[in-house]
Protein backbone atom coordinates (compact mmCIF):
# COMPACT_ATOMS: atom_id res chain seq x y z
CA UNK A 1 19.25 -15.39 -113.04
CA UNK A 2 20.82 -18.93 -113.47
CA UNK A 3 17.12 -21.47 -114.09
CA UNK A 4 17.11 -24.97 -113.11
CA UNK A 5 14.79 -27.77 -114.90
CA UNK A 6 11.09 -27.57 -113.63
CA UNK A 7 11.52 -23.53 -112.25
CA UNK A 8 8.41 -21.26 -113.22
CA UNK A 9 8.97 -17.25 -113.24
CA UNK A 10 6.74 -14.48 -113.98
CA UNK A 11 8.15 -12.99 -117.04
CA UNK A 12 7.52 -9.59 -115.67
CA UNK A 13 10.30 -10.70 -112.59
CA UNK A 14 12.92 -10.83 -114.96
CA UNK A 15 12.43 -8.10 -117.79
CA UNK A 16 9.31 -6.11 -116.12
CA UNK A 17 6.64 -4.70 -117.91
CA UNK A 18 8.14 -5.41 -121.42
CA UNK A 19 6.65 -7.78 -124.02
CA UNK A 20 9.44 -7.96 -126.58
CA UNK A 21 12.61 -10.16 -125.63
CA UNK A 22 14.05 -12.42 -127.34
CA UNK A 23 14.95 -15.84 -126.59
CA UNK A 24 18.18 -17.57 -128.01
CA UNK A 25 19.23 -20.97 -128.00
CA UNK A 26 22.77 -22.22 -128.78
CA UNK A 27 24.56 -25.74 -128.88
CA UNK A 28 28.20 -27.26 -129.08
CA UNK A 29 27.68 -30.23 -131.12
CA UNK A 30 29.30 -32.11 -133.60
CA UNK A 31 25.98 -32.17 -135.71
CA UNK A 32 23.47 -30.13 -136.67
CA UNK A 33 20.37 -29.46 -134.56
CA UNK A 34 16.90 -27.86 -135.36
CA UNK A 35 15.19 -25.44 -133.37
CA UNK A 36 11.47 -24.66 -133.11
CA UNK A 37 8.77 -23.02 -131.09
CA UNK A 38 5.08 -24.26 -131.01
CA UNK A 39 2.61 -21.83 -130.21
CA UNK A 40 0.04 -24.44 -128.16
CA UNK A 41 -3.25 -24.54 -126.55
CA UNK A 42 -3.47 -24.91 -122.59
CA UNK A 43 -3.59 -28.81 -123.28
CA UNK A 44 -0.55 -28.71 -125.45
CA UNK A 45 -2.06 -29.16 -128.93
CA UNK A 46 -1.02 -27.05 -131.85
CA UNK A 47 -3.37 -24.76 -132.47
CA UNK A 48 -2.26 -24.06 -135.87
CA UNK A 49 0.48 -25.35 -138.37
CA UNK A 50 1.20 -21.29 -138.61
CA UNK A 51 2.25 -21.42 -135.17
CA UNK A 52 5.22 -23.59 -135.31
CA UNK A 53 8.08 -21.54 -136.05
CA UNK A 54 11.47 -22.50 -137.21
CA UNK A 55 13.72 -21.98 -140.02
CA UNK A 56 11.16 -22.62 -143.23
CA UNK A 57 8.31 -20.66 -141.42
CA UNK A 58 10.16 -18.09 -139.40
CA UNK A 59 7.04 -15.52 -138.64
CA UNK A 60 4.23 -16.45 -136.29
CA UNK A 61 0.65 -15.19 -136.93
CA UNK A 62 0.69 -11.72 -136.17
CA UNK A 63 4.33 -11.62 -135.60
CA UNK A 64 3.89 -12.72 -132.07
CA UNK A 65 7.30 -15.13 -132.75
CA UNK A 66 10.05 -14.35 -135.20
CA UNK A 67 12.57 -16.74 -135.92
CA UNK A 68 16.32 -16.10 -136.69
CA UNK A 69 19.57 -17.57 -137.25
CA UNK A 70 23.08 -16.23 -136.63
CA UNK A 71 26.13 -18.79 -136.49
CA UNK A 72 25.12 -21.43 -133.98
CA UNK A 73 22.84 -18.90 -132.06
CA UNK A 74 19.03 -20.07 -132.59
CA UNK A 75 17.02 -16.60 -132.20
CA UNK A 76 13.37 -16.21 -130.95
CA UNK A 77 11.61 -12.31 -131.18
CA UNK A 78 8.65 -12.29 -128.97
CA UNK A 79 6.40 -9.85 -129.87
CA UNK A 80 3.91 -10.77 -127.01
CA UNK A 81 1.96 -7.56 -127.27
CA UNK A 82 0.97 -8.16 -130.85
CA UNK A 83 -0.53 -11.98 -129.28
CA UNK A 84 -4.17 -11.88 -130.99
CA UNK A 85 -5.40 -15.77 -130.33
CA UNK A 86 -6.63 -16.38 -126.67
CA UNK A 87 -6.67 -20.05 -127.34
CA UNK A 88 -2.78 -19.94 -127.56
CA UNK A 89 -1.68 -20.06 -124.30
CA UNK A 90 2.04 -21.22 -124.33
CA UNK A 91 4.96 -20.83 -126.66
CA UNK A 92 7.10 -23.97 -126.22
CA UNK A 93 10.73 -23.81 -127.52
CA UNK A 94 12.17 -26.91 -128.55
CA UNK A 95 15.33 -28.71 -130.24
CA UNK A 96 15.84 -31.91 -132.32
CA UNK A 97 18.84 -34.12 -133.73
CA UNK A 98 19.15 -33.94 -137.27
CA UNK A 99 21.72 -36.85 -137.53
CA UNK A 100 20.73 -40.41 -137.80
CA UNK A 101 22.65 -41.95 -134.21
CA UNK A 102 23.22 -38.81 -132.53
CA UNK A 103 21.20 -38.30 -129.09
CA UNK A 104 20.62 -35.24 -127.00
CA UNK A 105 22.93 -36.78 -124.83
CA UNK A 106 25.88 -36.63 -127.53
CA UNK A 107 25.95 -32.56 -127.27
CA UNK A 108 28.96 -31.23 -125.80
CA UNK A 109 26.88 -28.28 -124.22
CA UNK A 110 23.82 -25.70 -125.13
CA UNK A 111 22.22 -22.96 -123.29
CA UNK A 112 19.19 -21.30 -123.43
CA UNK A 113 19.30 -17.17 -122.51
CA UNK A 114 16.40 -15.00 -122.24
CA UNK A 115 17.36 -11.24 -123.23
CA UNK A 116 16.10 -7.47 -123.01
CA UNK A 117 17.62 -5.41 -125.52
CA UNK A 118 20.07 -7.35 -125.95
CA UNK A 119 21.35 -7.95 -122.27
CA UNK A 120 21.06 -11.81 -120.41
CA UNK A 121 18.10 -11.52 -117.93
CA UNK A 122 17.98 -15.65 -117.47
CA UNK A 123 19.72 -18.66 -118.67
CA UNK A 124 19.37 -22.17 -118.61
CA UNK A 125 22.45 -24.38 -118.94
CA UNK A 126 21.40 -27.90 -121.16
CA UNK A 127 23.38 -30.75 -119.24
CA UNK A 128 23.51 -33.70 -121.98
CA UNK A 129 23.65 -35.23 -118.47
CA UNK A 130 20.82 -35.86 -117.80
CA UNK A 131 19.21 -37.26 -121.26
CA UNK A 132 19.87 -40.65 -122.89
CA UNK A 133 18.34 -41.47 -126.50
CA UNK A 134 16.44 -38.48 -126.59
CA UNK A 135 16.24 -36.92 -130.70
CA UNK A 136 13.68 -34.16 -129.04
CA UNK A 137 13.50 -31.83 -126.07
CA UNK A 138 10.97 -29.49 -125.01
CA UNK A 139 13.90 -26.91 -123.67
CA UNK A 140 11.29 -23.72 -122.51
CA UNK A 141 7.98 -22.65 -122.21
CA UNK A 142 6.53 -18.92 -122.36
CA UNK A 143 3.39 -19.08 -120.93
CA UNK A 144 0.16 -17.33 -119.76
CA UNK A 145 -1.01 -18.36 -116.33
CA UNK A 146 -3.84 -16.53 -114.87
CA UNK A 147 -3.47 -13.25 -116.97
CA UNK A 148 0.27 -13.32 -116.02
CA UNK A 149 3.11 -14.57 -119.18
CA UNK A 150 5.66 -16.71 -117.28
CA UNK A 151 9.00 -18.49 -118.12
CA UNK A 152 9.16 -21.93 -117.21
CA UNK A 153 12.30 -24.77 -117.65
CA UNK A 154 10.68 -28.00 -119.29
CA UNK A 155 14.02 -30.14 -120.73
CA UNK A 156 11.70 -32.77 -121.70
CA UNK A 157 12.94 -35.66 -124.11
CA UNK A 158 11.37 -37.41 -127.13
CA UNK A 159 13.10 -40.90 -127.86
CA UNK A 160 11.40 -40.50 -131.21
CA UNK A 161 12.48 -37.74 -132.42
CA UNK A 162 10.58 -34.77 -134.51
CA UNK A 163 7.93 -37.10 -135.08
CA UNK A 164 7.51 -38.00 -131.61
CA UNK A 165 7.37 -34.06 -130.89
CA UNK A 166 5.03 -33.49 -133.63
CA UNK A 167 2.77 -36.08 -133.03
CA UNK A 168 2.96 -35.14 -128.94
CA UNK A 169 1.80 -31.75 -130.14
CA UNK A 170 -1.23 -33.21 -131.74
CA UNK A 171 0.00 -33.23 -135.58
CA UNK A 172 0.27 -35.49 -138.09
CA UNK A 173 3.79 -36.39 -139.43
CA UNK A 174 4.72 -37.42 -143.01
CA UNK A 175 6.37 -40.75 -142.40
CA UNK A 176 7.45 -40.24 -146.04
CA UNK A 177 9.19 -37.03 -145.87
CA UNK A 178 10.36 -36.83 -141.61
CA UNK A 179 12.50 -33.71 -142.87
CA UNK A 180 9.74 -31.97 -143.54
CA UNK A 181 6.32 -32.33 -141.50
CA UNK A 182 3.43 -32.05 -142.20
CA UNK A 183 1.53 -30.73 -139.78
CA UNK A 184 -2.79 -30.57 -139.28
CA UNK A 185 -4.70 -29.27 -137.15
């Protein structure tokens, strides 16, 4: 299934009754970009600095997210049935610039897949389109609505960069050391 920017689907719609998957992201791009997920609360806040998951912290609470690398691929295990916290409600995957005057717009492509043992259930194509000076994009969402998990497109931009995303998700950022946040909550 081909996903377009604002689409909602029931998870179970495009892998069934499963709750492991894995979500990768990849980008063409002259320079490097991070990749991240943010386990949230319904109003978007962090519950937890152990819920953002990326390269130096690549295990969520519970093992609910597991984070991975291979080449340019950016891999996400979701482990939804080991998801112990109620208050965490959505799992939002997202991407930054790590060069100094590269944008969003500057990729040459990306793509985000959703996958069941190993086979493409859903992707979303990244058009660099359709951003300007963005440093930061909310690219997907995993979410629970009404007792249901869901899949939703988001390609939401941050001028500002990690710190913009950080500080969106209700943390505190370094100024000091933007490399590395530091994140409260």
């Amino acid at each position: 299934m081909q996903l377009q920017v604002g689409q909602r689907v029931p998870l179970a719609n495009l892998i069934g009754e499963q709750f492991d998957f894995e979500i990768e992201v990849d980008f063409k791009a002259t320079f490097p970009l991070d990749v991240s997920a943010f386990g949230v609360t319904a109003d978007n806040k962090l519950f937890h600095d152990d819920f953002m998951t990326f390269f130096n912290q690549p295990i969520a609470p519970n093992g609910v997210v597991e984070f991975s690398q291979q080449q340019t691929k950016n891999i996400f295990k979701f482990h939804l049935g080991k998801h112990q916290v109620p208050q965490v409600e959505k799992f939002i995957i997202c991407a930054t610039v790590d060069h100094p005057t590269a944008s969003m717009r500057d990729i040459q492509s990306g793509t985000v897949d959703l996958l069941l043992n190993g086979q493409q259930k859903a992707r979303f194509n990244i058009q660099p389109e359709l951003f300007a000076a963005e440093k930061a994009v909310m690219l997907l969402q995993v979410y629970q609505s009404s007792g249901t998990w869901r899949v939703g497109v988001v390609s939401q931009g941050f001028n500002g960069g990690l710190a913009a995303l950080v500080q969106y998700f209700g943390g505190e950022v370094d100024e000091s050391a933007i490399a590395a946040p530091v994140i409260e909550s």
